[in-house]
Protein backbone atom coordinates (compact mmCIF):
# COMPACT_ATOMS: atom_id res chain seq x y z
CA UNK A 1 107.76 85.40 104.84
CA UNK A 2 105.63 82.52 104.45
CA UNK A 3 103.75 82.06 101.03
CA UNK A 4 100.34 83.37 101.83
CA UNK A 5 98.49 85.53 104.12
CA UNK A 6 94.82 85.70 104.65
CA UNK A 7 93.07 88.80 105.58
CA UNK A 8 89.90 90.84 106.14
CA UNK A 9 89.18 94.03 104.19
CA UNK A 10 88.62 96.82 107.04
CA UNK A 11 86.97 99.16 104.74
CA UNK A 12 86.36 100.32 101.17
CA UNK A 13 86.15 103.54 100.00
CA UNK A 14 86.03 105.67 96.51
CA UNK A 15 88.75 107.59 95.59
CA UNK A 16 87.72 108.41 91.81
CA UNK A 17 84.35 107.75 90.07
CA UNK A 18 86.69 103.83 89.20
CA UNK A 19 89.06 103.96 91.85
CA UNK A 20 88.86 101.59 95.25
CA UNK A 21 91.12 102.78 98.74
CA UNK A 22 90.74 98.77 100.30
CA UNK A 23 92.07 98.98 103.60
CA UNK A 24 93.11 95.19 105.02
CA UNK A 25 94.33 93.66 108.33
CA UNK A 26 98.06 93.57 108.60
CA UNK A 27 99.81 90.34 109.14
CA UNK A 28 101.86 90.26 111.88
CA UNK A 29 105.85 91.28 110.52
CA UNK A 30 104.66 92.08 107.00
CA UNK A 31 106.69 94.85 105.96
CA UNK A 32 107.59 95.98 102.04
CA UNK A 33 109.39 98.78 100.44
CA UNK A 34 107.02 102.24 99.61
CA UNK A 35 106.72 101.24 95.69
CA UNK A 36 106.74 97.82 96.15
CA UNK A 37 103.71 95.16 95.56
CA UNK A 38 102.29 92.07 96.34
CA UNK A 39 99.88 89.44 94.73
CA UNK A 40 96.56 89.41 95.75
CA UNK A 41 93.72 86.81 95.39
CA UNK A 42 90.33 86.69 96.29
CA UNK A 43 89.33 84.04 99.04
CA UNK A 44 86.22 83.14 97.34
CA UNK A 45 85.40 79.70 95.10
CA UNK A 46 86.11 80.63 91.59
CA UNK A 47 88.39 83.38 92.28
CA UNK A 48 91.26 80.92 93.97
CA UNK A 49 93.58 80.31 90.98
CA UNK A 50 94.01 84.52 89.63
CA UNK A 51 96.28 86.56 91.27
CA UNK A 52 96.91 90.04 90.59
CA UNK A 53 99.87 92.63 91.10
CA UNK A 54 98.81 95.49 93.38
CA UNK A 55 101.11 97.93 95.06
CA UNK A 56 101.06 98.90 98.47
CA UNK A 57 99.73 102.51 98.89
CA UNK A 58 100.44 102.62 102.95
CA UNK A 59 103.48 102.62 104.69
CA UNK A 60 105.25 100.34 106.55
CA UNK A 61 104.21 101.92 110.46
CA UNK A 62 100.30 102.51 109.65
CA UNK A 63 98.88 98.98 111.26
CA UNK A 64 96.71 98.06 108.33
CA UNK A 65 98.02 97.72 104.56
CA UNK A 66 96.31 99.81 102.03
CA UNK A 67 95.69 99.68 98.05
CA UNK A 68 94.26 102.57 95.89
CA UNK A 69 92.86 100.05 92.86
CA UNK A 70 91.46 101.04 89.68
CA UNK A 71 88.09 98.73 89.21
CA UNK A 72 87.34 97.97 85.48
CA UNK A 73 83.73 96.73 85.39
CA UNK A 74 84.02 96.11 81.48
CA UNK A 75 86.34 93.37 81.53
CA UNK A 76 84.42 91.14 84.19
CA UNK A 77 87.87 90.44 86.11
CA UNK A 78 89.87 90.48 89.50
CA UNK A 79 89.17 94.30 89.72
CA UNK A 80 85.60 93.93 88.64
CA UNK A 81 84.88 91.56 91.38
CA UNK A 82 86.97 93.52 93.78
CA UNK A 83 84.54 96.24 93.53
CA UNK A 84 81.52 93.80 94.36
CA UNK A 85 83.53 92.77 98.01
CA UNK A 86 82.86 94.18 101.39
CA UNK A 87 84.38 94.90 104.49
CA UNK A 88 84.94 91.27 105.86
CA UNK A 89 85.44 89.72 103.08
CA UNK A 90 89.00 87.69 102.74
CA UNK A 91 91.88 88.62 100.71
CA UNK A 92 95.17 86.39 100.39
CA UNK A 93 98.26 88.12 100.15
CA UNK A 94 101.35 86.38 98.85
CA UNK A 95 105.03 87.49 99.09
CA UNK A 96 106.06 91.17 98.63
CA UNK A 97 107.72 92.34 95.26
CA UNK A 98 108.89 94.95 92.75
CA UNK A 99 111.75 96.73 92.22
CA UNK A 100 111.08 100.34 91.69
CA UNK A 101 112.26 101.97 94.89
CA UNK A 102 113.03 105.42 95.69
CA UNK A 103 116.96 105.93 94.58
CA UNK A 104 117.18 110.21 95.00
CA UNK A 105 115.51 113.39 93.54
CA UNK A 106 114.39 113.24 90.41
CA UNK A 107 111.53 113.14 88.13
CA UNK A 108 108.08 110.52 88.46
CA UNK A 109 105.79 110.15 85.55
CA UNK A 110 102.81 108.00 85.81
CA UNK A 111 99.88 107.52 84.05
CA UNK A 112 96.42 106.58 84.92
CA UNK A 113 96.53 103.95 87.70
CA UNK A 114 100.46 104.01 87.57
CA UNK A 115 100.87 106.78 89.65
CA UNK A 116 100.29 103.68 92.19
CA UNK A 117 103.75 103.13 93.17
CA UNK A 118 104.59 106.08 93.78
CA UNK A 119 101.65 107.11 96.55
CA UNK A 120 103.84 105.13 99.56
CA UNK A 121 107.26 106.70 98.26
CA UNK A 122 105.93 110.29 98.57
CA UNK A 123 104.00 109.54 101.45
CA UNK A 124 107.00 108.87 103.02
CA UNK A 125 109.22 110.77 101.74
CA UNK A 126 106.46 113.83 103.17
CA UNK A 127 106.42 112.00 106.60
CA UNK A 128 110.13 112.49 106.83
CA UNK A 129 110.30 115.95 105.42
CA UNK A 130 112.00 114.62 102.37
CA UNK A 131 109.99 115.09 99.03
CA UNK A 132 112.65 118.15 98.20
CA UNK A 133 112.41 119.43 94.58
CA UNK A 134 110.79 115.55 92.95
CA UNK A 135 108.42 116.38 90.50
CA UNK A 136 105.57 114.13 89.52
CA UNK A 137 103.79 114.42 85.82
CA UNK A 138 100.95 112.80 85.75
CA UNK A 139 98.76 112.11 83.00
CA UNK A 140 95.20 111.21 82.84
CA UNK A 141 92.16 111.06 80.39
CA UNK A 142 89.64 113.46 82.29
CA UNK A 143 90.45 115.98 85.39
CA UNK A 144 87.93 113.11 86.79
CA UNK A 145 90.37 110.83 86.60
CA UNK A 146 92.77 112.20 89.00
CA UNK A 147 93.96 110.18 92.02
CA UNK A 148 94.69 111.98 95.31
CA UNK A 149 94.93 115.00 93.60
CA UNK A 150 94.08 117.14 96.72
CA UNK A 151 97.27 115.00 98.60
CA UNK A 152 99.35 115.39 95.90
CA UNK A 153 99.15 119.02 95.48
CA UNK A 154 99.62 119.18 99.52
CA UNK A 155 102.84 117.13 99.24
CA UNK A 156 104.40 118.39 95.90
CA UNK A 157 102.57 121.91 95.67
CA UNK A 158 103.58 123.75 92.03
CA UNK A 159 106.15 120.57 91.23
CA UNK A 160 102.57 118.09 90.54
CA UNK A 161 102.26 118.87 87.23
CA UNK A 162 98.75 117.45 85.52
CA UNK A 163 98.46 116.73 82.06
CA UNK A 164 94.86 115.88 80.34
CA UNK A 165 94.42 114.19 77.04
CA UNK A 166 91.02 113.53 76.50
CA UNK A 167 89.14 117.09 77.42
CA UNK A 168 90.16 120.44 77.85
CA UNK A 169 90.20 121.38 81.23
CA UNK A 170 90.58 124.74 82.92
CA UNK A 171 94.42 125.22 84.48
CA UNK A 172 95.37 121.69 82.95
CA UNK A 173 97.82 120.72 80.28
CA UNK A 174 96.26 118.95 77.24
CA UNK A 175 99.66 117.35 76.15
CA UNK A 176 100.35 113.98 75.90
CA UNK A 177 103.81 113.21 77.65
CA UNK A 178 106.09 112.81 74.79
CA UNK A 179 109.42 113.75 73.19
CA UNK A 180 108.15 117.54 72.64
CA UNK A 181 106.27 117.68 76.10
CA UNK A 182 109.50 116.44 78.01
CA UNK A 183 111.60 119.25 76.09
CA UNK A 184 109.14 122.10 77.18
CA UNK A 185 109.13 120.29 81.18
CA UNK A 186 112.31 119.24 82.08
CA UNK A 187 115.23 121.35 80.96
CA UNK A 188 117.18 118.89 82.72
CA UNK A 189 117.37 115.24 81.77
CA UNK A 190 120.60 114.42 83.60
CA UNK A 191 118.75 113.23 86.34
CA UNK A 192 116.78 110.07 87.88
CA UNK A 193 113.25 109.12 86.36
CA UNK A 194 110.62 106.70 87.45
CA UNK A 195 108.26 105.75 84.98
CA UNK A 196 104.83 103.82 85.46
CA UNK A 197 101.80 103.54 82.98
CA UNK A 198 100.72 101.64 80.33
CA UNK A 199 102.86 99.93 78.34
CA UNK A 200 102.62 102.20 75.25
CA UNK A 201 103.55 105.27 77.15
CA UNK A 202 106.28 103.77 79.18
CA UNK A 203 107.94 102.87 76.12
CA UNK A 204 107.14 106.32 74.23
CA UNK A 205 108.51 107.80 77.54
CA UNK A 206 111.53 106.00 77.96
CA UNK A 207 112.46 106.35 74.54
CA UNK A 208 111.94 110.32 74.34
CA UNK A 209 114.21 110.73 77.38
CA UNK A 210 116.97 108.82 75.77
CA UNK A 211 116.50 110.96 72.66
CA UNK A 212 117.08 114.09 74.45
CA UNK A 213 120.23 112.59 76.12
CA UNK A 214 118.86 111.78 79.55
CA UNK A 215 120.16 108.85 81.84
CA UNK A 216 119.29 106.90 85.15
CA UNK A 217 115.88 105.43 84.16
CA UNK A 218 113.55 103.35 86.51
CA UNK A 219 110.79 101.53 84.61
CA UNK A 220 107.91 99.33 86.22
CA UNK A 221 106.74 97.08 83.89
C-alpha cells in the first residue's frame, strides 16, 4: 500500500453517551486483518502533524471502513476534534498495523474502549459461524459505558460476561478483573487470551494469569 489515503467520513453516529461509529470511504484494495489498525489524521490545518492508532471495527467485504472511537472532550485532542467533524469531512489513513489477530478459542478481556479490536474478530468470526465457546469479559465504569452491548450479547449470548466497577448495577458484576476475579471465571487457564485496556489493567491482567499458571497470552499495547 501506498503511504496515505484520503477519505470522506460517510456518516457519524453515537454508540455510547462518548463513543463515535465513523463510517469512511474505502480506498480501492485496502484490506487489514479483523483486530488490526491504522493511523489516522485529520485533513484539516492544525491537525496535519498528529496521528492516532484506531482499529478497524468493519470487515474486510463491507465497502466502507468503520471505527467505533471513544471521544474525550476533556483533553482537547485528536478524539475531541473528531467529535466536532461531519460527514464530508477528510480523514487520511496511513498503512494498516497491529498484531493481535485471532489465533483459536479462547478467552478476550477488554476494557473500556479496548474491547475495540476485538469488534471485527467476532464480527467475523459470527459471519462465518465461528465464535464457538470464546468468551469475552469486559469491564467498564458504568452499565452506560457499554459498547455494542446489544451485538455482543447476540453474538456471544451467556459467554459476554460484564463486569462494572464504578456503580452497582442490576445483573452486573462489580469486580474488577483481577487475580481473584480470574480464579472465580475461568477454571481453565490453559488456554489462549487476548488482552486490551489500559495499561494498568493489562499488566494486572497479564500478571494474574501467569500467577494462576496460565499460558498463550496476546497483549495489545
Amino acid at each position: 500500500m501506498t503511504d496515505q489515503y484520503i477519505v470522506k467520513i460517510l456518516s457519524i453516529e453515537p454508540v455510547t453517551h462518548d463513543v463515535k461509529r465513523f463510517r469512511v470511504e474505502k480506498p480501492e484494495g485496502y484490506s487489514f486483518i479483523p483486530g488490526q489498525a491504522t493511523e489516522i489524521t485529520i485533513n484539516k490545518e492544525g491537525w496535519l502533524d498528529k496521528r492516532n492508532p484506531f482499529t478497524f471495527t468493519s470487515l474486510n467485504d463491507w465497502a466502507f471502513l468503520e471505527f467505533t472511537i471513544k471521544i474525550y472532550d476533556e483533553h482537547k485532542d485528536v478524539t475531541h476534534q473528531l467529535g466536532l467533524l461531519k460527514p464530508g469531512d477528510e480523514l487520511i489513513l496511513h498503512d494498516v498495523w497491529g498484531a493481535i489477530q485471532y489465533k483459536g478459542e479462547g478467552c478476550f478481556i477488554a476494557g473500556g474502549a479496548g474491547v475495540t479490536p476485538f469488534i471485527a474478530i467476532f464480527r467475523q468470526l459470527y459471519k462465518e459461524g465461528l465464535i464457538g465457546n470464546n468468551k469475552l469479559f469486559f469491564s467498564n465504569k458504568t452499565a452506560a459505558d457499554i459498547i455494542l452491548k446489544e451485538e455482543f450479547t447476540k453474538m456471544l449470548g451467556k459467554n459476554f460476561i460484564n463486569t462494572i466497577t464504578q456503580e452497582h448495577a442490576p445483573g452486573y458484576d462489580h469486580r474488577h478483573i483481577d487475580e481473584a476475579y480470574l480464579k472465580d471465571m475461568i477454571p481453565d487457564l490453559n488456554q489462549q487470551f487476548y488482552i486490551c485496556g489500559p495499561d494498568q489493567m493489562i499488566e494486572t491482567v497479564q500478571q494474574a494469569i501467569k500467577s494462576l499458571g496460565g499460558s498463550a497470552i496476546t497483549v495489545e499495547l
